[in-house]
Protein backbone atom coordinates (compact mmCIF):
# COMPACT_ATOMS: atom_id res chain seq x y z
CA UNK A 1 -16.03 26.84 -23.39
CA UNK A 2 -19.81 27.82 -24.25
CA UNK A 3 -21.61 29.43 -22.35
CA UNK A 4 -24.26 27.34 -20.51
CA UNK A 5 -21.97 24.36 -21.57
CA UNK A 6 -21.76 21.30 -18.68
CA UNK A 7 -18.12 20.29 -18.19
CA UNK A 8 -14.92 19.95 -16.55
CA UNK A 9 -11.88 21.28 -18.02
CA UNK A 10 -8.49 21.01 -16.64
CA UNK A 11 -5.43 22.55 -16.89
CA UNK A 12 -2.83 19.81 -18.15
CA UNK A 13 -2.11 16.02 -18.14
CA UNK A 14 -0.85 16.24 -14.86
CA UNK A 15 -4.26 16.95 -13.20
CA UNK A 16 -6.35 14.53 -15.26
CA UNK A 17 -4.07 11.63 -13.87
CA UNK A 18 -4.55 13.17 -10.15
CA UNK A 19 -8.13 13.16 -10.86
CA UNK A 20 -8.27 9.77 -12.49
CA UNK A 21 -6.44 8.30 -9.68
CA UNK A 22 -8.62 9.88 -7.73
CA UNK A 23 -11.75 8.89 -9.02
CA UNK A 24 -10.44 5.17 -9.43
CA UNK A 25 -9.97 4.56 -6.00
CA UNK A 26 -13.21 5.81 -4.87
CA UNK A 27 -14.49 2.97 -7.47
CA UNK A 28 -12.41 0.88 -5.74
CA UNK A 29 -14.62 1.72 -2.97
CA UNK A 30 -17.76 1.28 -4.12
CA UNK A 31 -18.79 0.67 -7.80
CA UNK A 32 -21.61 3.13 -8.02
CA UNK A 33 -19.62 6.56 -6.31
CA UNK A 34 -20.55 9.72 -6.70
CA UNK A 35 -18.08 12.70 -7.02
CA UNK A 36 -18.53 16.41 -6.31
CA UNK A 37 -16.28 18.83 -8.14
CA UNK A 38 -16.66 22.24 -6.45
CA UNK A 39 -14.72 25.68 -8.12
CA UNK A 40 -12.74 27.20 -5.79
CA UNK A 41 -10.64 30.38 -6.71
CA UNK A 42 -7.20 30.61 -7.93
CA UNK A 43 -8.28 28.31 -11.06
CA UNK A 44 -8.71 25.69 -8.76
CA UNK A 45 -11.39 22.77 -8.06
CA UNK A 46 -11.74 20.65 -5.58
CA UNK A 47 -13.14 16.54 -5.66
CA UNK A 48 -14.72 15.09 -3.16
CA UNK A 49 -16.26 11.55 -1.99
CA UNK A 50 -18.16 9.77 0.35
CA UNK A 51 -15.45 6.77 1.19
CA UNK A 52 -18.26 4.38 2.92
CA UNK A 53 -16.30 4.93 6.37
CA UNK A 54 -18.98 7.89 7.26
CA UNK A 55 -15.62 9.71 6.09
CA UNK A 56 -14.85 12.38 2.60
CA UNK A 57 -12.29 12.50 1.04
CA UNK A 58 -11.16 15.24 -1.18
CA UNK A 59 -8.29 16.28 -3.59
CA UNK A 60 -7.57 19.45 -5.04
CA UNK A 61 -6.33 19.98 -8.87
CA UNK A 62 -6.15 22.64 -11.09
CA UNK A 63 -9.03 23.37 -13.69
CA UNK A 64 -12.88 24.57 -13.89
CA UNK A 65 -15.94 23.22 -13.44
CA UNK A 66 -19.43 24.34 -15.25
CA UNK A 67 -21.64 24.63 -13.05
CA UNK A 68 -19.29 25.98 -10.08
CA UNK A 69 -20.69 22.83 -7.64
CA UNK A 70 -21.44 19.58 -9.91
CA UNK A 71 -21.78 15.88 -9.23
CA UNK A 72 -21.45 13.16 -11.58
CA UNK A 73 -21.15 9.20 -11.52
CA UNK A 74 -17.30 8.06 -10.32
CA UNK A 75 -17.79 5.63 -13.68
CA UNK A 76 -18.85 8.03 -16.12
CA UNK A 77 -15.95 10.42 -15.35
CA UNK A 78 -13.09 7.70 -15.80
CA UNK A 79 -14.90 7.70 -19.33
CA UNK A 80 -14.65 11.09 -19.58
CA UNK A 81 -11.42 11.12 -17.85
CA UNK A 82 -9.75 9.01 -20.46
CA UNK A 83 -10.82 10.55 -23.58
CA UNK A 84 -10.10 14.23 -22.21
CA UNK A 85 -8.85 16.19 -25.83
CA UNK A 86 -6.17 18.53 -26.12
CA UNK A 87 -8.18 21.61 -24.82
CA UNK A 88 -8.70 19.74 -21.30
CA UNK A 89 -12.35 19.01 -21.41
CA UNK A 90 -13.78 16.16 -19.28
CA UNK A 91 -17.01 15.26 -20.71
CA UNK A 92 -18.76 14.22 -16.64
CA UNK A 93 -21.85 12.28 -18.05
CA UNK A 94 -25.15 12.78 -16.48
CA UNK A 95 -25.98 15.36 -12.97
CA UNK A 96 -25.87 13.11 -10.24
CA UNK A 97 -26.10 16.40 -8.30
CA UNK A 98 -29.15 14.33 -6.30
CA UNK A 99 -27.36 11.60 -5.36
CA UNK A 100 -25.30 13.39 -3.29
CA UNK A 101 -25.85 13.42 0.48
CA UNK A 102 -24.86 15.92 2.99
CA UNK A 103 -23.25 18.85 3.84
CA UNK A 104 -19.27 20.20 2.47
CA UNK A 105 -17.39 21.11 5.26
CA UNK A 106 -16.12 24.74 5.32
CA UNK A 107 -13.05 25.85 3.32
CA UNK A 108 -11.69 27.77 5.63
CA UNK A 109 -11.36 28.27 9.72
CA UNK A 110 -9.78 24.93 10.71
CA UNK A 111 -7.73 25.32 13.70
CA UNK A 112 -4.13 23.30 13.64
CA UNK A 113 -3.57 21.29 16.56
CA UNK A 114 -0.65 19.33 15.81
CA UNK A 115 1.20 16.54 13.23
CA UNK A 116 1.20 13.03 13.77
CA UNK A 117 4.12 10.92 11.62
CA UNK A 118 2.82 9.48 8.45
CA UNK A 119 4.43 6.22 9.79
CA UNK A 120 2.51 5.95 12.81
CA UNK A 121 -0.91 6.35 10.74
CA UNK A 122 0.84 3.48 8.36
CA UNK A 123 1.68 1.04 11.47
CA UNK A 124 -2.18 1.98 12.57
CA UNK A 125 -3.51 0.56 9.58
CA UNK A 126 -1.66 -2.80 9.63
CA UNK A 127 -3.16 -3.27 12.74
CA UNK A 128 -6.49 -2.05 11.57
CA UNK A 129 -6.53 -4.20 8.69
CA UNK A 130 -5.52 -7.46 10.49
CA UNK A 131 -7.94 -7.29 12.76
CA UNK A 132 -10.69 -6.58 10.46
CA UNK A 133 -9.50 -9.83 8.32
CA UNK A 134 -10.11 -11.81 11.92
CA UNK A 135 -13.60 -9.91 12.69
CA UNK A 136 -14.86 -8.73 9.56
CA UNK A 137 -18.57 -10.08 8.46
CA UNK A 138 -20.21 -9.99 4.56
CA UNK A 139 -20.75 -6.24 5.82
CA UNK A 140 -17.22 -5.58 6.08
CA UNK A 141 -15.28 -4.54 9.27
CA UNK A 142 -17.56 -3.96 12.68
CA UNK A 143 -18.81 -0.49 13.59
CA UNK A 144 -17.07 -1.13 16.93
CA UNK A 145 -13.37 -1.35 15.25
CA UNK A 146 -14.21 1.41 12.93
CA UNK A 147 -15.30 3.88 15.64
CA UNK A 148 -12.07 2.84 17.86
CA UNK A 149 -10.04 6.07 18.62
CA UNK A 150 -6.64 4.65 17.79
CA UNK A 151 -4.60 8.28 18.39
CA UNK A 152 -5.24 11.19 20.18
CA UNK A 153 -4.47 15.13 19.57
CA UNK A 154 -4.20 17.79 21.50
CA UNK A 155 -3.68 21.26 21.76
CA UNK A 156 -4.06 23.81 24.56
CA UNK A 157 -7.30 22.85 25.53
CA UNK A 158 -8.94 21.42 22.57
CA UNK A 159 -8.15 17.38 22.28
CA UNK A 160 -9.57 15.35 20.02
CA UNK A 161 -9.45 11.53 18.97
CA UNK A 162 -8.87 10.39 15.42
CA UNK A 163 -10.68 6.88 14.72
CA UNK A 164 -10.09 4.02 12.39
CA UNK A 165 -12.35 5.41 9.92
CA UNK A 166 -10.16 7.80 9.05
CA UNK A 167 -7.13 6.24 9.04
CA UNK A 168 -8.71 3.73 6.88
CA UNK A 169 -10.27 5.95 4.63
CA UNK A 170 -6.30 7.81 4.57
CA UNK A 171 -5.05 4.78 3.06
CA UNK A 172 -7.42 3.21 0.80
CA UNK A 173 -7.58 6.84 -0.91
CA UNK A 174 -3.77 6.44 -1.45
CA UNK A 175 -3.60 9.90 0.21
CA UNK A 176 -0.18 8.67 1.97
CA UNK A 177 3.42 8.48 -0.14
CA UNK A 178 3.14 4.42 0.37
CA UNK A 179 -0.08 3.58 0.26
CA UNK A 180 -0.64 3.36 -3.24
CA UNK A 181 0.31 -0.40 -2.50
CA UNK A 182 -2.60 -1.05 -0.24
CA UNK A 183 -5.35 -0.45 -3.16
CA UNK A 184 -3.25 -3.46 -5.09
CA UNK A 185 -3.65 -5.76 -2.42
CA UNK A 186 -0.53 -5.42 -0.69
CA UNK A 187 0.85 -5.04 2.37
CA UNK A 188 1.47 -1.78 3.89
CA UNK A 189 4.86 -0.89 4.81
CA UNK A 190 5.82 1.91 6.92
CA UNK A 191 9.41 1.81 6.93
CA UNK A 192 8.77 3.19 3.00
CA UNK A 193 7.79 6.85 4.43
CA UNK A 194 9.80 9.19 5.01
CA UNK A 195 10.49 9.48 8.90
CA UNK A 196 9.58 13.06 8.18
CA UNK A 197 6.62 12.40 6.49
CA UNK A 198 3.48 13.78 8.23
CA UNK A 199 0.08 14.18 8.38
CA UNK A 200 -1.75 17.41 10.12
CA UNK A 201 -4.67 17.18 11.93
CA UNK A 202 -6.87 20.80 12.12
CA UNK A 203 -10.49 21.00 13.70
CA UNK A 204 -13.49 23.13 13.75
CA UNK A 205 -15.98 22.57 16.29
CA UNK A 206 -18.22 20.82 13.61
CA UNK A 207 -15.40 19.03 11.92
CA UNK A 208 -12.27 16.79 12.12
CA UNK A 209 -9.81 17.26 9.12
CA UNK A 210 -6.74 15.09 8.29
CA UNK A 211 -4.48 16.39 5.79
CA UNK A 212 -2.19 14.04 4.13
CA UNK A 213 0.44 14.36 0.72
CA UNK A 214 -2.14 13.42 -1.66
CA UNK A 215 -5.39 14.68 -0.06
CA UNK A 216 -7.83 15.21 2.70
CA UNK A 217 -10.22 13.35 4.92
CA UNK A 218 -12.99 14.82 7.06
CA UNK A 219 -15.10 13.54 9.89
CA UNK A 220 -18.69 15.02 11.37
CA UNK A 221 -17.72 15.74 15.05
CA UNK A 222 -20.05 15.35 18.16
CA UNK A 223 -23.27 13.37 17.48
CA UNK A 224 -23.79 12.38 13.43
CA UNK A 225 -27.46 12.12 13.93
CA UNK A 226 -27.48 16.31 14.95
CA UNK A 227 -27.34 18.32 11.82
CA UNK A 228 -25.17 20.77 12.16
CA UNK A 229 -25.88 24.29 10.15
């Protein structure tokens, strides 16, 4: 690695297919993503996307990034991706470091409130995704079905709801053990999950965050048009 050099390198073949699987569903997605890779320490870096539910997504792997905090075309890094060499260098194309809007949640202070079974969000999403097939426009599924709190959380007193944007954005990231299927087209099957499978749900006053096998999702809480600082 140069210095001043523009790059991704990571640490084995392991974390170029997490990141390639990674990046491939986001394209799934939407054909012109952007992804952020941001260094964290412990030789760690993290990717993150806007899904198109008003939701991220994230996934942490094992590697650098040059510059610490760079974003780059979901297209150009399966390029890059797929012709990594034997040192672990992912060439990212062109800064898209403009195209990205909005703030990263924090890395740290999320409260735990409780787990919810990985089946449950599973059965969730059937229904989700049948009833977006019967009200579903050219714009995709309505506002009013994504915004529906389908589970709620609690802890002492701090409660909050988890919507269908989430749970949505849960699957078609393949974050779950079973939901690789749904990106194919197929139909999601909760009785494949472990019935001790989980997700955890942790909060901040500014933030919901859903942690699932594979990765993260995060929601703005409270009202999207405040900016929060």
């Amino acid at each position: 690695m140069t210095e001043g050099e523009r790059g991704i390198w990571l640490d084995d073949a392991t974390h170029r297919e997490d990141l390639s699987t990674f990046v491939e569903r986001a394209l799934r997605l939407d054909d012109a993503a952007v992804i952020r890779l941001k260094e964290r320490a412990g030789g760690l870096v993290v990717a993150w996307v806007n899904t198109g539910f008003d939701v991220l997504a994230s996934r942490v792997i094992g590697g650098r990034v040059r510059p610490g905090d760079l974003s780059a075309g979901a297209d150009a890094l399966v390029a890059g991706l797929t012709a990594m060499d034997r040192s672990g260098f992912v060439e990212p194309g062109f800064a898209m470091d403009s195209a990205w809007r909005g703030a990263l949640p924090p890395e740290t202070g999320f409260v735990h409130l409780d787990d919810v079974p990985a089946r449950a969000v599973l059965e969730l999403a059937q229904r989700g995704v049948a009833l977006a097939k019967e009200h579903s426009s050219a714009h995709g599924p309505p506002a009013s079905l994504l915004d529906q709190e389908v589970v709620s959380v609690s802890s002492g007193d701090t409660s909050v709801g988890i919507p269908m944007r989430c749970v949505f954005a849960l699957t078609a990231m393949g974050f779950l053990p079973q939901s690789a299927a749904a990106g194919q087209g197929m139909a999601l099957d909760p009785d494949s999950v472990a019935a001790d499978e989980i997700v955890r749900v942790r909060v901040l006053p500014a933030w919901l965050r859903i942690d699932a096998r594979f990765g993260s999702v995060y929601r703005r809480r409270g009202d999207p048009a405040v900016v929060l600082r």
